[in-house]
PDB file of N, CA and C in Angstrom:
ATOM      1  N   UNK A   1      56.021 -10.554  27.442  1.00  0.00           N
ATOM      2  CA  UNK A   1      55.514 -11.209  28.631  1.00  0.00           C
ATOM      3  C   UNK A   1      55.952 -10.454  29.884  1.00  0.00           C
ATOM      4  N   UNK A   2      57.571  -9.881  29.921  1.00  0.00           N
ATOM      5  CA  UNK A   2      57.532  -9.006  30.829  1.00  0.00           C
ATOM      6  C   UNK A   2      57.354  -7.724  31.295  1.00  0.00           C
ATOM      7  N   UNK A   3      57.132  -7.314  30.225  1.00  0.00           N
ATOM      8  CA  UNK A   3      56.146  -6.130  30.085  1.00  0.00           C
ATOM      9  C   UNK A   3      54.884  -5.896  30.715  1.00  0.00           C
ATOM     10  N   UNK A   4      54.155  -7.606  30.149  1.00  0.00           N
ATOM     11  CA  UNK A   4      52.966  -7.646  30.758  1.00  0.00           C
ATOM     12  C   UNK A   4      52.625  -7.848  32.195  1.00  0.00           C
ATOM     13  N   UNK A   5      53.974  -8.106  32.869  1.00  0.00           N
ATOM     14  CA  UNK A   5      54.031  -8.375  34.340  1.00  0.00           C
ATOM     15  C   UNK A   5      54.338  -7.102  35.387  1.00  0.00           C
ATOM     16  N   UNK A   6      54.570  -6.763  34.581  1.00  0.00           N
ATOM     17  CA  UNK A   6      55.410  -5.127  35.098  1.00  0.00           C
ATOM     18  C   UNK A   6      53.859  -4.642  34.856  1.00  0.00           C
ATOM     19  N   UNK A   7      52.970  -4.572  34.027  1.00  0.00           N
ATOM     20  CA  UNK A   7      51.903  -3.710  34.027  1.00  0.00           C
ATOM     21  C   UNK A   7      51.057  -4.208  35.276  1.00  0.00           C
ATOM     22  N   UNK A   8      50.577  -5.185  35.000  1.00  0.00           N
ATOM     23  CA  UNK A   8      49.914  -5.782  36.356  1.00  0.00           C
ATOM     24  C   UNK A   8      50.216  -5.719  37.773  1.00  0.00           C
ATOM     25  N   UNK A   9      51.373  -5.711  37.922  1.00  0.00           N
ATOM     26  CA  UNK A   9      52.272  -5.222  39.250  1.00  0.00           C
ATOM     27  C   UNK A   9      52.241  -3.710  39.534  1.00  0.00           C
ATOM     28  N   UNK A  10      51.813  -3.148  38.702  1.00  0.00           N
ATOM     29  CA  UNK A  10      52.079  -1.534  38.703  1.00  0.00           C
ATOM     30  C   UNK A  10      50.974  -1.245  39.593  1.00  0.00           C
ATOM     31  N   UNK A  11      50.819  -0.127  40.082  1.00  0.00           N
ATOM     32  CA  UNK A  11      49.209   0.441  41.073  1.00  0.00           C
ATOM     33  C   UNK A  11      48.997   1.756  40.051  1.00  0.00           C
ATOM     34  N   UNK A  12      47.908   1.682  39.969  1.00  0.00           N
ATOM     35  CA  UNK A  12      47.067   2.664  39.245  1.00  0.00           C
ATOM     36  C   UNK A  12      46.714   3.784  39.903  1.00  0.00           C
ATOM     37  N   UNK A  13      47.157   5.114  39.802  1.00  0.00           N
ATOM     38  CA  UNK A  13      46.750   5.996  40.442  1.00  0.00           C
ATOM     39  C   UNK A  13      45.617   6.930  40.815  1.00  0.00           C
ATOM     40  N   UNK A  14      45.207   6.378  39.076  1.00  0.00           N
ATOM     41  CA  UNK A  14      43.802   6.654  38.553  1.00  0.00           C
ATOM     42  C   UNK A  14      42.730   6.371  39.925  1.00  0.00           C
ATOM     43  N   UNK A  15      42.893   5.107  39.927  1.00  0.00           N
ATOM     44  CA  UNK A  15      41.634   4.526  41.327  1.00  0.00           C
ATOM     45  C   UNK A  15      42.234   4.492  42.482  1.00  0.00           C
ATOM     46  N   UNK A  16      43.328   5.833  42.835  1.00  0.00           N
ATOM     47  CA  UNK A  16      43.333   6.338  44.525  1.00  0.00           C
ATOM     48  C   UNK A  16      42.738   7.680  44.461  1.00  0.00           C
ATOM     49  N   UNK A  17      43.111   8.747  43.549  1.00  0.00           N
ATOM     50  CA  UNK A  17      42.656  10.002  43.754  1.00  0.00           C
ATOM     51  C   UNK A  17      41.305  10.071  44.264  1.00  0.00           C
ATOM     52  N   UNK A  18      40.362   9.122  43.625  1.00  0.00           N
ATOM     53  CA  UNK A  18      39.452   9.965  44.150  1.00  0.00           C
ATOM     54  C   UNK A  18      39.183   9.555  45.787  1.00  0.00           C
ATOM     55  N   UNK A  19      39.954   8.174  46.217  1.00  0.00           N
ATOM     56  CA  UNK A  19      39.417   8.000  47.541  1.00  0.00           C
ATOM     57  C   UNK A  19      40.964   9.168  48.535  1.00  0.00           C
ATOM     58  N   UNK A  20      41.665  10.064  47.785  1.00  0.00           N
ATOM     59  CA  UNK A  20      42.352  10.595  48.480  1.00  0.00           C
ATOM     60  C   UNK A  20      41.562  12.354  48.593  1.00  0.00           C
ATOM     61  N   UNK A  21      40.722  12.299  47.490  1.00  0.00           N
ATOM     62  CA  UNK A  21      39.766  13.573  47.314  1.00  0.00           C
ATOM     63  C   UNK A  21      38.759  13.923  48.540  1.00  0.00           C
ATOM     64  N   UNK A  22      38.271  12.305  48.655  1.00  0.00           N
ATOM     65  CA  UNK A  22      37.229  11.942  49.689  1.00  0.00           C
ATOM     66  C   UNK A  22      37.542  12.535  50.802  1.00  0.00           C
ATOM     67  N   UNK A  23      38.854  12.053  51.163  1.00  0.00           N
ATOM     68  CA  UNK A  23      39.735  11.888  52.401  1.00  0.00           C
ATOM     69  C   UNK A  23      39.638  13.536  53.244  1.00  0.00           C
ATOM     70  N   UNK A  24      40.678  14.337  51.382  1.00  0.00           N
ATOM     71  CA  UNK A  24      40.735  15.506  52.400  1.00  0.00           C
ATOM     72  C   UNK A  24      39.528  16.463  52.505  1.00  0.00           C
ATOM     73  N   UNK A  25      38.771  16.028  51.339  1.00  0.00           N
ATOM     74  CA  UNK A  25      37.169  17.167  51.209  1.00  0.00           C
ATOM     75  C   UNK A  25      36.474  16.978  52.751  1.00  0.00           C
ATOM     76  N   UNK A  26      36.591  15.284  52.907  1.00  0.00           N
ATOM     77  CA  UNK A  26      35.674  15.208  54.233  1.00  0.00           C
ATOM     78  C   UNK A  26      36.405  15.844  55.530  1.00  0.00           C
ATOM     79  N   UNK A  27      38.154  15.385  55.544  1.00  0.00           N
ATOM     80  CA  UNK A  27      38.443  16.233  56.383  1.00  0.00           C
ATOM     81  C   UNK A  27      38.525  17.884  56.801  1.00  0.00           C
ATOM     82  N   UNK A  28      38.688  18.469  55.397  1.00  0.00           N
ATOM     83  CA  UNK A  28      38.219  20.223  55.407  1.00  0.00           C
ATOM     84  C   UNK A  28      36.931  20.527  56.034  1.00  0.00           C
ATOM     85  N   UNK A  29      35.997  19.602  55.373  1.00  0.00           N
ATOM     86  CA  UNK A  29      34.496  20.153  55.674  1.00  0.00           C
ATOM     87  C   UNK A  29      34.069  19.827  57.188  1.00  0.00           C
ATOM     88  N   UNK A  30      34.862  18.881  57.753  1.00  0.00           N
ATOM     89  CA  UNK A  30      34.437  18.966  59.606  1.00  0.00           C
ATOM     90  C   UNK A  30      35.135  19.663  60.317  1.00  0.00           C
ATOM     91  N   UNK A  31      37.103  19.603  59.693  1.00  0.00           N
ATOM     92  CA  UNK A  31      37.814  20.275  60.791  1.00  0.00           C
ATOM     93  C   UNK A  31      37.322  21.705  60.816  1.00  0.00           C
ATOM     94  N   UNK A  32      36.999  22.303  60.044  1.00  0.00           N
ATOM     95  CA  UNK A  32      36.256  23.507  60.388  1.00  0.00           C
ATOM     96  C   UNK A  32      35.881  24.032  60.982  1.00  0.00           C
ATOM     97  N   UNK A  33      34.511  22.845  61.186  1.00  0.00           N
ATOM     98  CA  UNK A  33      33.823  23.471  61.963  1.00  0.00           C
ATOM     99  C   UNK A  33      34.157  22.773  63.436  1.00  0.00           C
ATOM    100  N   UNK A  34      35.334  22.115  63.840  1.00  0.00           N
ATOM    101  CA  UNK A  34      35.482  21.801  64.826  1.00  0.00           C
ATOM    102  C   UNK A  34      36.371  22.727  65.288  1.00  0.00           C
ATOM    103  N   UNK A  35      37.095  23.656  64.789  1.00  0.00           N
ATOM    104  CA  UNK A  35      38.141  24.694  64.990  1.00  0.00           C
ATOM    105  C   UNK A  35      36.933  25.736  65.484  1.00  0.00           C
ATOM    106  N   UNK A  36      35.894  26.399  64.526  1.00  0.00           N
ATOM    107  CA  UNK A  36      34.935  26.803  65.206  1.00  0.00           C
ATOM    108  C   UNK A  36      34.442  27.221  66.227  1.00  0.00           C
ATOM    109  N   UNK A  37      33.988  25.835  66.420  1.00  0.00           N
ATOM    110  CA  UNK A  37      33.492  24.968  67.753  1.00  0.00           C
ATOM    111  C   UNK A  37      34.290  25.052  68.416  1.00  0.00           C
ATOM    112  N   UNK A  38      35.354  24.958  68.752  1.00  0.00           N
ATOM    113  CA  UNK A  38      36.858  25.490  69.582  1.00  0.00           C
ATOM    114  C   UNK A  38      36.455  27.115  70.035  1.00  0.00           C
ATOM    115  N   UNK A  39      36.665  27.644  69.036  1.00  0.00           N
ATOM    116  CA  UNK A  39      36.604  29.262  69.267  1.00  0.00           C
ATOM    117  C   UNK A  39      35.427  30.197  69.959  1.00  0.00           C
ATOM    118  N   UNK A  40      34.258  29.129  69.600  1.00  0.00           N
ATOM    119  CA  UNK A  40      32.720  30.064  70.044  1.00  0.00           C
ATOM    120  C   UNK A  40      32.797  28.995  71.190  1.00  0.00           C
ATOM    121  N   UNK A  41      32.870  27.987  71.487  1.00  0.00           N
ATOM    122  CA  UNK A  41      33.240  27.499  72.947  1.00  0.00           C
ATOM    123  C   UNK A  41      33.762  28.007  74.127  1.00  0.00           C
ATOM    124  N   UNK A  42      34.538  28.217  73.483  1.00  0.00           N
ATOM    125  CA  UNK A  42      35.755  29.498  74.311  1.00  0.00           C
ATOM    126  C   UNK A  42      35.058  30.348  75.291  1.00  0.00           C
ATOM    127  N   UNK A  43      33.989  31.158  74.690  1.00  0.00           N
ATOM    128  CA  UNK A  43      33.393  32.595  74.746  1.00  0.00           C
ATOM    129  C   UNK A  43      31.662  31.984  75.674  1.00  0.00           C
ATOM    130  N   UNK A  44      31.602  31.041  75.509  1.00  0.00           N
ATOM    131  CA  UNK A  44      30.177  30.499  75.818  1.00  0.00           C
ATOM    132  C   UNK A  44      30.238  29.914  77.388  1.00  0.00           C
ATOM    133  N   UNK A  45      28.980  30.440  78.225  1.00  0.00           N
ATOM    134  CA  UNK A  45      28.638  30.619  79.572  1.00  0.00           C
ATOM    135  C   UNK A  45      28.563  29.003  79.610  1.00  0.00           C
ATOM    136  N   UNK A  46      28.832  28.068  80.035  1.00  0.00           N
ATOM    137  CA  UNK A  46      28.063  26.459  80.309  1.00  0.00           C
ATOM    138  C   UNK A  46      27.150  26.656  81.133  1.00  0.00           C
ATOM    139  N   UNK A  47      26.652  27.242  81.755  1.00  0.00           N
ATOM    140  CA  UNK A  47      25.603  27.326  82.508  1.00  0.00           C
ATOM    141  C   UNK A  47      24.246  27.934  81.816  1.00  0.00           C
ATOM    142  N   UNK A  48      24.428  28.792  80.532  1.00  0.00           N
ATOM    143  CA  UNK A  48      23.662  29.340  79.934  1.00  0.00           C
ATOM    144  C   UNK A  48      22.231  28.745  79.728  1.00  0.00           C
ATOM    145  N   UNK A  49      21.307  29.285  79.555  1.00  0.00           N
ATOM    146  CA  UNK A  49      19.967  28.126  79.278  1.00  0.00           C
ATOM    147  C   UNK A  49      19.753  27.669  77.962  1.00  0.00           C
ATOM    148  N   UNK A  50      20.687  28.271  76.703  1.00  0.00           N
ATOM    149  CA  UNK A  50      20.450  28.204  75.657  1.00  0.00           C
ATOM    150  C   UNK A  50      21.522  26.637  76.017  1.00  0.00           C
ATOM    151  N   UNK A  51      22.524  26.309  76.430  1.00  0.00           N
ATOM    152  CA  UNK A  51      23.665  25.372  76.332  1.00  0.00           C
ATOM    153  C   UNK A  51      23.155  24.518  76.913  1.00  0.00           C
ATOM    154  N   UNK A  52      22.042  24.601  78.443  1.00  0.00           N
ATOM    155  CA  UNK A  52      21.463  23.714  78.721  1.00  0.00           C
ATOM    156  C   UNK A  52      20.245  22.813  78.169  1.00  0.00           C
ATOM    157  N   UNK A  53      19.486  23.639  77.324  1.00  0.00           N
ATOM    158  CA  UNK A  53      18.575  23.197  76.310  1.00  0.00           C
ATOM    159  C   UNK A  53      19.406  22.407  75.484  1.00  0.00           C
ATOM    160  N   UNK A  54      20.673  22.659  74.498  1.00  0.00           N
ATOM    161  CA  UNK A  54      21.604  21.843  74.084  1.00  0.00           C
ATOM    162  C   UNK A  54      22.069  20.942  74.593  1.00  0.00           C
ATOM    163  N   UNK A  55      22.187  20.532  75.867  1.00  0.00           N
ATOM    164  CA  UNK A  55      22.398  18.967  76.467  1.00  0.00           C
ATOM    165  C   UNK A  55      21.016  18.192  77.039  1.00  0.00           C
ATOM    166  N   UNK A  56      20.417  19.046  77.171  1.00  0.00           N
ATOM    167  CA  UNK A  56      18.884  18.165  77.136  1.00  0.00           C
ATOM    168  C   UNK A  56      17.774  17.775  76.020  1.00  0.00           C
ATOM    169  N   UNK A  57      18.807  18.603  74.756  1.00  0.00           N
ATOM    170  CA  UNK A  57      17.954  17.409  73.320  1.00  0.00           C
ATOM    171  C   UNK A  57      19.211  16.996  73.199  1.00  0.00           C
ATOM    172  N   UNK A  58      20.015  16.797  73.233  1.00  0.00           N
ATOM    173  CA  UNK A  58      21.308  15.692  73.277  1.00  0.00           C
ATOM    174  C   UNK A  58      21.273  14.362  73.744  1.00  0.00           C
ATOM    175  N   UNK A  59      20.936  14.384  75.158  1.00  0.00           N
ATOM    176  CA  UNK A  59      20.230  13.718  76.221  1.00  0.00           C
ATOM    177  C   UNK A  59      19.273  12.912  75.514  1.00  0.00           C
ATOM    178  N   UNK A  60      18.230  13.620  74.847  1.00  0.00           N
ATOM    179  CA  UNK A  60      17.104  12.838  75.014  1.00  0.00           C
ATOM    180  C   UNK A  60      17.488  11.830  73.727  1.00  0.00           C
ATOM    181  N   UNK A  61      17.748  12.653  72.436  1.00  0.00           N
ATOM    182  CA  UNK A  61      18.322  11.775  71.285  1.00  0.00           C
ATOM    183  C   UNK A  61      19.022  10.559  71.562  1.00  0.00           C
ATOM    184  N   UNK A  62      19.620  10.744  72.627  1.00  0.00           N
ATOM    185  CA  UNK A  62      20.745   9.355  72.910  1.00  0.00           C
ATOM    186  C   UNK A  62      19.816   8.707  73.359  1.00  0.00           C
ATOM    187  N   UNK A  63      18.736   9.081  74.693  1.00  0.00           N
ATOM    188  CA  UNK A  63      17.857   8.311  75.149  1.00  0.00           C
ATOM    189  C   UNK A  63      16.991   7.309  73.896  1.00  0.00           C
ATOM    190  N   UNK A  64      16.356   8.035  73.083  1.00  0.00           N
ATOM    191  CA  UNK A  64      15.324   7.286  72.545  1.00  0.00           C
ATOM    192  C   UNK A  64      16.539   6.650  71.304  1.00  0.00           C
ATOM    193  N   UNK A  65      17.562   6.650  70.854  1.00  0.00           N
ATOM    194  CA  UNK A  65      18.308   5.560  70.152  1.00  0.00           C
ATOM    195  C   UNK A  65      18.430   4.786  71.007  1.00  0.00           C
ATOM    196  N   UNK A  66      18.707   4.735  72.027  1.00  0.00           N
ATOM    197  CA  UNK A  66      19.193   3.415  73.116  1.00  0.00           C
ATOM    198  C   UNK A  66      17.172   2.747  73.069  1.00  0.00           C
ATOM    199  N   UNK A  67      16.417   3.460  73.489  1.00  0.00           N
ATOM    200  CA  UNK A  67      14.975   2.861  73.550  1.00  0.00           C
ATOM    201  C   UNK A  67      14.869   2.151  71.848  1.00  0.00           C
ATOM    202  N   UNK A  68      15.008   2.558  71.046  1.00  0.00           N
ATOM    203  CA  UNK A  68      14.566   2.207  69.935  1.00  0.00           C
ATOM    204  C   UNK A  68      15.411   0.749  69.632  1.00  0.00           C
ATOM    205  N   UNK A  69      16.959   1.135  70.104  1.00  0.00           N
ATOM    206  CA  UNK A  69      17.598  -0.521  70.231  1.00  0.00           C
ATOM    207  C   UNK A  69      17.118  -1.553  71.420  1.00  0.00           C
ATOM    208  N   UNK A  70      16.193  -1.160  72.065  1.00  0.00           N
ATOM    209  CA  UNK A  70      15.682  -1.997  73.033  1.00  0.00           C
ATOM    210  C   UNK A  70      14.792  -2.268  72.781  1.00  0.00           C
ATOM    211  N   UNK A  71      13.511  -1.458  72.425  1.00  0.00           N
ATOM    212  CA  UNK A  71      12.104  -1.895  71.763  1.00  0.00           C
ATOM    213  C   UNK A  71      12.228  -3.055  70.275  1.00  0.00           C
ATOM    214  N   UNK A  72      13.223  -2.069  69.595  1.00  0.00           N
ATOM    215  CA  UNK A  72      13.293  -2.665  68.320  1.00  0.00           C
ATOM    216  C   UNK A  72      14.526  -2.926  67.220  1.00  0.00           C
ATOM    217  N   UNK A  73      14.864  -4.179  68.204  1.00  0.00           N
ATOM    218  CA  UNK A  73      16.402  -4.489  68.205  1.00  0.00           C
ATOM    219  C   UNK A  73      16.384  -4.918  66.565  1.00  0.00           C
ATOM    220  N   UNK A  74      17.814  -5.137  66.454  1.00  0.00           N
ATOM    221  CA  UNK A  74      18.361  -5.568  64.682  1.00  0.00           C
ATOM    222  C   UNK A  74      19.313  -6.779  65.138  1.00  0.00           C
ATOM    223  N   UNK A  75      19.429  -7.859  64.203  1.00  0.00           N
ATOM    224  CA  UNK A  75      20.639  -8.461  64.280  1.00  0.00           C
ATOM    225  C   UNK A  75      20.420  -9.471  65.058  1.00  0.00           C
ATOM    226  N   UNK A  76      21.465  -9.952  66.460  1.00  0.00           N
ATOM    227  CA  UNK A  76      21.136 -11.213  67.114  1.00  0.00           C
ATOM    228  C   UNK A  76      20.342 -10.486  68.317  1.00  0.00           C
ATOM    229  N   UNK A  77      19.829  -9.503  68.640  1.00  0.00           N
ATOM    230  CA  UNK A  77      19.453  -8.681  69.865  1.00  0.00           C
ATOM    231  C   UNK A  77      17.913  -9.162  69.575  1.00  0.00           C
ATOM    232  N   UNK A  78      17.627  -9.149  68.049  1.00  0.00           N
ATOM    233  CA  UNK A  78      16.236  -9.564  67.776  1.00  0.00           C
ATOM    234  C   UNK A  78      15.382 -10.548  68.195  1.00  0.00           C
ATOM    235  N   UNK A  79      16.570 -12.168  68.758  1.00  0.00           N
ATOM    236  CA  UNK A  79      15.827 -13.264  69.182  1.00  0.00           C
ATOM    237  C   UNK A  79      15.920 -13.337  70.507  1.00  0.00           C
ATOM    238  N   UNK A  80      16.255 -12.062  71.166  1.00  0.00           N
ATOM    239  CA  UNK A  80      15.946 -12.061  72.750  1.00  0.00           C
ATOM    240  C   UNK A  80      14.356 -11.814  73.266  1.00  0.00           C
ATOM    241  N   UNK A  81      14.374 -12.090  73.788  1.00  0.00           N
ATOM    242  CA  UNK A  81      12.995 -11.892  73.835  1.00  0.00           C
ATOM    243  C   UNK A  81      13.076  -9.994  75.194  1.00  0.00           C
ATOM    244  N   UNK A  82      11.621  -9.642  74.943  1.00  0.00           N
ATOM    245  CA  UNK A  82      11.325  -7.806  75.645  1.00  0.00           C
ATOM    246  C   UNK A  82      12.145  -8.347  76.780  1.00  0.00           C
ATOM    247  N   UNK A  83      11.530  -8.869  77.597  1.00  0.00           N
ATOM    248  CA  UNK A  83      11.447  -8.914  79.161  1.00  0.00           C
ATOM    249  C   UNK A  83      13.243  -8.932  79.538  1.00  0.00           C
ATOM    250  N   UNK A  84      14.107  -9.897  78.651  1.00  0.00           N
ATOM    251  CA  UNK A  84      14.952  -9.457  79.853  1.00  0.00           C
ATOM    252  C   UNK A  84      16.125  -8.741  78.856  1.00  0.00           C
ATOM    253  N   UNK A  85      16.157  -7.786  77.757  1.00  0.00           N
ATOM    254  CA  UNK A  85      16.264  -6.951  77.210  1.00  0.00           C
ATOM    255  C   UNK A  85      15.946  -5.787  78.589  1.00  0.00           C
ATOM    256  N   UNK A  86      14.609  -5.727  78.763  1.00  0.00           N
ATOM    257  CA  UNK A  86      14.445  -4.822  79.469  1.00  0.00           C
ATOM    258  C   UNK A  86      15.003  -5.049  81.244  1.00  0.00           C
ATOM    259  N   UNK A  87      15.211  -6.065  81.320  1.00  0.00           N
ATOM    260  CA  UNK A  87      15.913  -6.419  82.845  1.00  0.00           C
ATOM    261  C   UNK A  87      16.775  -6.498  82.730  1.00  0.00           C
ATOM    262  N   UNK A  88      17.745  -6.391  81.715  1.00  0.00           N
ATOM    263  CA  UNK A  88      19.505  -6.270  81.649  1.00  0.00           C
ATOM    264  C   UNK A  88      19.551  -4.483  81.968  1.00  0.00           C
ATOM    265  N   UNK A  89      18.280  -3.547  81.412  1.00  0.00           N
ATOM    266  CA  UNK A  89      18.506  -2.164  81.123  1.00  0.00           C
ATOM    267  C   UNK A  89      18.235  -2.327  82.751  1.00  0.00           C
ATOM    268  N   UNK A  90      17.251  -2.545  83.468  1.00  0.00           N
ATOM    269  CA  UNK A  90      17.548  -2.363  84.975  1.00  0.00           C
ATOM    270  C   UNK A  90      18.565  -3.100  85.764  1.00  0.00           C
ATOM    271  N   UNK A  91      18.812  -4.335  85.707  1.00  0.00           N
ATOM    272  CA  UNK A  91      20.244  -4.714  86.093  1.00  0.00           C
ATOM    273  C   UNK A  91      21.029  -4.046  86.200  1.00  0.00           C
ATOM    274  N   UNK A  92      21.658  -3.033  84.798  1.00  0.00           N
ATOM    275  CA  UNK A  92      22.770  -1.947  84.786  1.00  0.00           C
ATOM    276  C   UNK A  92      22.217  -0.735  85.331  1.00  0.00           C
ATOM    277  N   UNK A  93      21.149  -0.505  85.578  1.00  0.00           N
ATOM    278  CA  UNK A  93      20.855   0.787  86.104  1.00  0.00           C
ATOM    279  C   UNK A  93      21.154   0.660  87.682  1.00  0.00           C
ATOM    280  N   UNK A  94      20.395  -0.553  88.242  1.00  0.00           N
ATOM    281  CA  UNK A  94      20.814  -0.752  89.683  1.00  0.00           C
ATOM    282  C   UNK A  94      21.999  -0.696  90.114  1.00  0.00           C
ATOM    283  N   UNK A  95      23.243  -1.084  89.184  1.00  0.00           N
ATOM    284  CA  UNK A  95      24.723  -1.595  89.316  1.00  0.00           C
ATOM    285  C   UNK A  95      25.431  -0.014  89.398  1.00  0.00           C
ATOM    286  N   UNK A  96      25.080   0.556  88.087  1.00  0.00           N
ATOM    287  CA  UNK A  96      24.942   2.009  88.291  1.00  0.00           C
ATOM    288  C   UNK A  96      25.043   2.943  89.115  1.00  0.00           C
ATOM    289  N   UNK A  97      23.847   2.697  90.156  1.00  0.00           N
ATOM    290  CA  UNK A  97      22.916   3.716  91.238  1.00  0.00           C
ATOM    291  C   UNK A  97      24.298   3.119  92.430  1.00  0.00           C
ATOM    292  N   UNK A  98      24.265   1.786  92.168  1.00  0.00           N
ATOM    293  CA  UNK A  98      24.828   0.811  93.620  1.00  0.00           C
ATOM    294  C   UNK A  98      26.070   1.554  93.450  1.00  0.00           C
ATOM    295  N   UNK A  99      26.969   1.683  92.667  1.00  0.00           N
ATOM    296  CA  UNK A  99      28.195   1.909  92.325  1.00  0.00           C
ATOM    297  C   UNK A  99      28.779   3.253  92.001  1.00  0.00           C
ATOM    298  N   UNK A 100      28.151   3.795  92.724  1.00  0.00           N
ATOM    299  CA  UNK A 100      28.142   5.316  92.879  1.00  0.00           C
ATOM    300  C   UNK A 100      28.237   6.259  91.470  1.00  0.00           C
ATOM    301  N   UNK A 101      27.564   5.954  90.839  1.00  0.00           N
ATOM    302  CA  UNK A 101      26.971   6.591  89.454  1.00  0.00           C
ATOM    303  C   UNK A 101      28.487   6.518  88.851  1.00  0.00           C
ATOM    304  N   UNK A 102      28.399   4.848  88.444  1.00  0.00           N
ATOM    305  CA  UNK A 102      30.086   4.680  87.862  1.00  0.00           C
ATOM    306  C   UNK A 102      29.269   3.843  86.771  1.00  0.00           C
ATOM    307  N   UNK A 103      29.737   4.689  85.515  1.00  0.00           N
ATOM    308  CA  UNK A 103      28.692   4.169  84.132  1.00  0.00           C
ATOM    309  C   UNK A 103      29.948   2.530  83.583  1.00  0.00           C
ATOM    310  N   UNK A 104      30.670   2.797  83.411  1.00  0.00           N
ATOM    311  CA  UNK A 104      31.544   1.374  83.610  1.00  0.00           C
ATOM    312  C   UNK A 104      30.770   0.324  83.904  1.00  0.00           C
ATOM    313  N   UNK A 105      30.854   0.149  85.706  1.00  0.00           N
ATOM    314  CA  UNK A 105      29.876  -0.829  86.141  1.00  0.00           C
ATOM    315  C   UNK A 105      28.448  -1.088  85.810  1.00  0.00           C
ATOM    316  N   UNK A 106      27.695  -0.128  85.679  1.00  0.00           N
ATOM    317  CA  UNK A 106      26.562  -0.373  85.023  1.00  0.00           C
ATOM    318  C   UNK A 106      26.060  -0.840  83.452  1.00  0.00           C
ATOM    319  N   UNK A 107      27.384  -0.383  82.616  1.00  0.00           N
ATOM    320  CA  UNK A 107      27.071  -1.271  81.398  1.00  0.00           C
ATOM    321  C   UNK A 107      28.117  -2.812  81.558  1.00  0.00           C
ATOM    322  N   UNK A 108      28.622  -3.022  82.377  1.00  0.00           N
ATOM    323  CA  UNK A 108      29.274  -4.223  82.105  1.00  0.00           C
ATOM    324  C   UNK A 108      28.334  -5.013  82.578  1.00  0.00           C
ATOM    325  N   UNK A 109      27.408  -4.535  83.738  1.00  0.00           N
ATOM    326  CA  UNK A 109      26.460  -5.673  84.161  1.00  0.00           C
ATOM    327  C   UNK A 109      25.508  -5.548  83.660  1.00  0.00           C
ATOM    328  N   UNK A 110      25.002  -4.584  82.773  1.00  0.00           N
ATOM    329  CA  UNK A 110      23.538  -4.889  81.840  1.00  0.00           C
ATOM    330  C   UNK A 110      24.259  -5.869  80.462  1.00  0.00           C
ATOM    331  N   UNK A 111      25.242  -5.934  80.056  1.00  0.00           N
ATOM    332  CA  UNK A 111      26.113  -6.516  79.172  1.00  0.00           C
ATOM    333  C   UNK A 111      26.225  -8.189  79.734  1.00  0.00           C
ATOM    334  N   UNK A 112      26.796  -8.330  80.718  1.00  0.00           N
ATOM    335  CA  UNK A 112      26.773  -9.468  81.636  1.00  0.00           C
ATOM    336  C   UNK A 112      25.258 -10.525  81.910  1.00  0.00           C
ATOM    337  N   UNK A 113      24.587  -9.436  82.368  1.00  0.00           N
ATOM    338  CA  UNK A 113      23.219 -10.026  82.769  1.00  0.00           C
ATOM    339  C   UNK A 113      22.807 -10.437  81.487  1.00  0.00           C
ATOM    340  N   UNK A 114      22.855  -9.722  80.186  1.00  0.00           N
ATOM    341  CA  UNK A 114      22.153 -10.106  78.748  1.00  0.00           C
ATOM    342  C   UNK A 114      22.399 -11.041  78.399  1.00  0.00           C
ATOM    343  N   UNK A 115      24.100 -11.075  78.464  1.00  0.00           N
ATOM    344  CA  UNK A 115      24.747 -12.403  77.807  1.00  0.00           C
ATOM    345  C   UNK A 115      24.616 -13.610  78.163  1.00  0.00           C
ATOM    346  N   UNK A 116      24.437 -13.851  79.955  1.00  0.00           N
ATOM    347  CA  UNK A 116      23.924 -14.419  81.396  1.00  0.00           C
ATOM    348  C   UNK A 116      22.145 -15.333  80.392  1.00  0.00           C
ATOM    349  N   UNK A 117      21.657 -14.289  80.427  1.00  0.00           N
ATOM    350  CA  UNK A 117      19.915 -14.597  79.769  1.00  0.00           C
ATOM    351  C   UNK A 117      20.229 -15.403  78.570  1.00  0.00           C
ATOM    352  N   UNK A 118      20.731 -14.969  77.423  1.00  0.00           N
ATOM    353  CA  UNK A 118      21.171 -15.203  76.311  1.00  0.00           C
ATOM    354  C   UNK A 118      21.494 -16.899  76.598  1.00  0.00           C
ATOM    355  N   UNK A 119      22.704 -16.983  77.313  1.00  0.00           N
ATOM    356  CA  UNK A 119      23.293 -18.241  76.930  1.00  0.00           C
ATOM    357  C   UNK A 119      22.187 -18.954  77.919  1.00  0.00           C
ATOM    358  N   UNK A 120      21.480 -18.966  78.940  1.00  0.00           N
ATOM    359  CA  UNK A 120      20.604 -19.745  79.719  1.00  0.00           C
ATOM    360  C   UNK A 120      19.149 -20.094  78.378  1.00  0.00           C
ATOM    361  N   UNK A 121      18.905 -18.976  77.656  1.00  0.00           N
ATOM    362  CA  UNK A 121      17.710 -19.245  77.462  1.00  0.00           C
ATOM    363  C   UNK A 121      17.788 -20.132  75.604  1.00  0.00           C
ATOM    364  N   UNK A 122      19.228 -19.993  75.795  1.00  0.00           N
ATOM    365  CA  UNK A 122      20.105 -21.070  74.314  1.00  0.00           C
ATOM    366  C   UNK A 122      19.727 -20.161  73.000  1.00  0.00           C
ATOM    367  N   UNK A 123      19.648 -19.281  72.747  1.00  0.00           N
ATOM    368  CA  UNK A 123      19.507 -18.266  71.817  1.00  0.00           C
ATOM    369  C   UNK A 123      21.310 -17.453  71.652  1.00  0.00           C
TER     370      UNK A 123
END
């Protein structure tokens, strides 16, 4: 019987390796290329047009995920209705512009204004 308690109490090592395999394979395979990315950084103009093309599909990718969570929300975002989904996104843009292009203020009040709609419209 105490044998059998001692086994059950024991941790199996069997079912960590592989989430310790995971661990460092995934960490080898990014730090890499973030060391890399360190090094050819280094050497690279920021002003370049090739680096600026690189922050303007950056840019836009972020843009149309943020549009796609606004057009076509998941979750509790779903029973809001367009209109003030889309007037929380100008709310924070105005707060934004007002607040001397301080991104802080502008998502706390598109955040604010939503939640504001939300609890008024009982959803």
């Amino acid at each position: 019987m105490a044998a059998e308690a001692g086994r059950e109490c024991r941790m199996s090592f069997d079912g960590i390796w592989p989430y310790v395999f995971i661990a460092v394979a995934g960490w080898l395979a990014t730090d890499i290329w973030r060391w890399l990315g360190v090094l050819a950084g280094n050497r690279l103009d920021e002003k370049s047009e090739i680096l600026t093309w690189v922050k303007a599909v950056a840019t836009a990718l972020v843009a149309a995920v943020i549009a796609k969570l606004i057009v076509y929300p998941t979750g509790e975002l779903e029973t809001s209705p367009l209109w003030l989904r889309l007037a929380a996104i100008a709310v924070g843009a105005l707060a934004f512009f007002a607040g001397g292009r301080n991104q802080i203020l502008g998502i706390v009040a598109a955040i604010a204004f939503l939640a504001g709609g939300l609890f008024v419209l009982g959803t």
